[in-house]
Protein backbone atom coordinates (compact mmCIF):
# COMPACT_ATOMS: atom_id res chain seq x y z
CA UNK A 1 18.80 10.80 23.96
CA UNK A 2 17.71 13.71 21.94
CA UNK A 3 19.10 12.29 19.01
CA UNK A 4 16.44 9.39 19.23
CA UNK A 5 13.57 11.87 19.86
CA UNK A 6 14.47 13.46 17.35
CA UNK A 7 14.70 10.62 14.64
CA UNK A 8 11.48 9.50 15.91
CA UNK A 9 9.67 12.70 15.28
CA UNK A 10 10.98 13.20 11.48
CA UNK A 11 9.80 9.69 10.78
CA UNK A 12 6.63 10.41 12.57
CA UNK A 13 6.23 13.14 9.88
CA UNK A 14 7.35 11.17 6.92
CA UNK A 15 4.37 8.88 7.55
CA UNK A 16 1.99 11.26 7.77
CA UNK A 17 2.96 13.06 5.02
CA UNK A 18 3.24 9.78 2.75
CA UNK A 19 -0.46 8.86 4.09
CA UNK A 20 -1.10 12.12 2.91
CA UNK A 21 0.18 11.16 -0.64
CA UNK A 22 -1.23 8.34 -0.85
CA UNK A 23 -4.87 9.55 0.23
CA UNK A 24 -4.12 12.42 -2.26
CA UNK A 25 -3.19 9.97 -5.10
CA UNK A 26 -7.04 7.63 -4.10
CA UNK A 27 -9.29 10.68 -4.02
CA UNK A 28 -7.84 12.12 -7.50
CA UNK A 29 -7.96 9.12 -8.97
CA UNK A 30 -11.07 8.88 -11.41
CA UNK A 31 -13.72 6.52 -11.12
CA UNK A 32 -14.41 3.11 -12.10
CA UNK A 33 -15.44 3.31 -15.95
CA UNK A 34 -18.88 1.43 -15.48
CA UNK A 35 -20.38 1.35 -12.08
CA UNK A 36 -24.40 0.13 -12.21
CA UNK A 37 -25.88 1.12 -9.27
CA UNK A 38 -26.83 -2.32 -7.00
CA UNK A 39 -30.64 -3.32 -7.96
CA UNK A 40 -31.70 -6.32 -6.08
CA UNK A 41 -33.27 -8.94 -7.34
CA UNK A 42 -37.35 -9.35 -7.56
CA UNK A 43 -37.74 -11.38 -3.99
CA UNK A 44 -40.90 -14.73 -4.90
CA UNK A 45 -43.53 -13.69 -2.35
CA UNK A 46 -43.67 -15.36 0.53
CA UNK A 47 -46.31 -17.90 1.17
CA UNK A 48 -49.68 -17.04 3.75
CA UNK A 49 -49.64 -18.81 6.86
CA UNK A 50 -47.03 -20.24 9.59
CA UNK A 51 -44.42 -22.04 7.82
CA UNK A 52 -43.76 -23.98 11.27
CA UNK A 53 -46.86 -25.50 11.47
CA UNK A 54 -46.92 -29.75 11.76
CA UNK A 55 -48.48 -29.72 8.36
CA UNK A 56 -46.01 -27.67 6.54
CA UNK A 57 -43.24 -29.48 7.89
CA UNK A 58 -41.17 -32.81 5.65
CA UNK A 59 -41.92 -35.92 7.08
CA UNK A 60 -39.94 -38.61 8.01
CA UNK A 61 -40.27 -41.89 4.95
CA UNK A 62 -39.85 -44.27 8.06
CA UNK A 63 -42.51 -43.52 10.59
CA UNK A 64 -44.61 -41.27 9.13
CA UNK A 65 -43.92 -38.70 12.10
């Protein structure tokens, strides 16, 4: 049974110490040749008054309603 604890534990290591490679390997790594900073687009102003109101809504071709 101590065999298995054992095995467990050195593979418990070897993980860590490959996520430690790995996270080595990222964080070295240099960056991107080209990266713009995110500017958003211009937004249209938006319009005075409710937009909810009867008036503003579509109406139906129908009924008129």
């Amino acid at each position: 049974m101590g065999v298995v604890w054992l095995v467990v534990a050195v593979l418990c290591v070897a993980a860590g110490v490959a996520l430690l490679v790995v996270d080595r390997r990222r964080s070295a790594a240099p960056p991107p040749p080209s990266v713009e900073p995110h500017v958003p687009a211009p937004r249209e102003p938006e319009p005075d008054g409710d937009l909810f109101t009867p008036e503003a809504l579509p109406r139906h071709p129908e009924n008129g309603s």
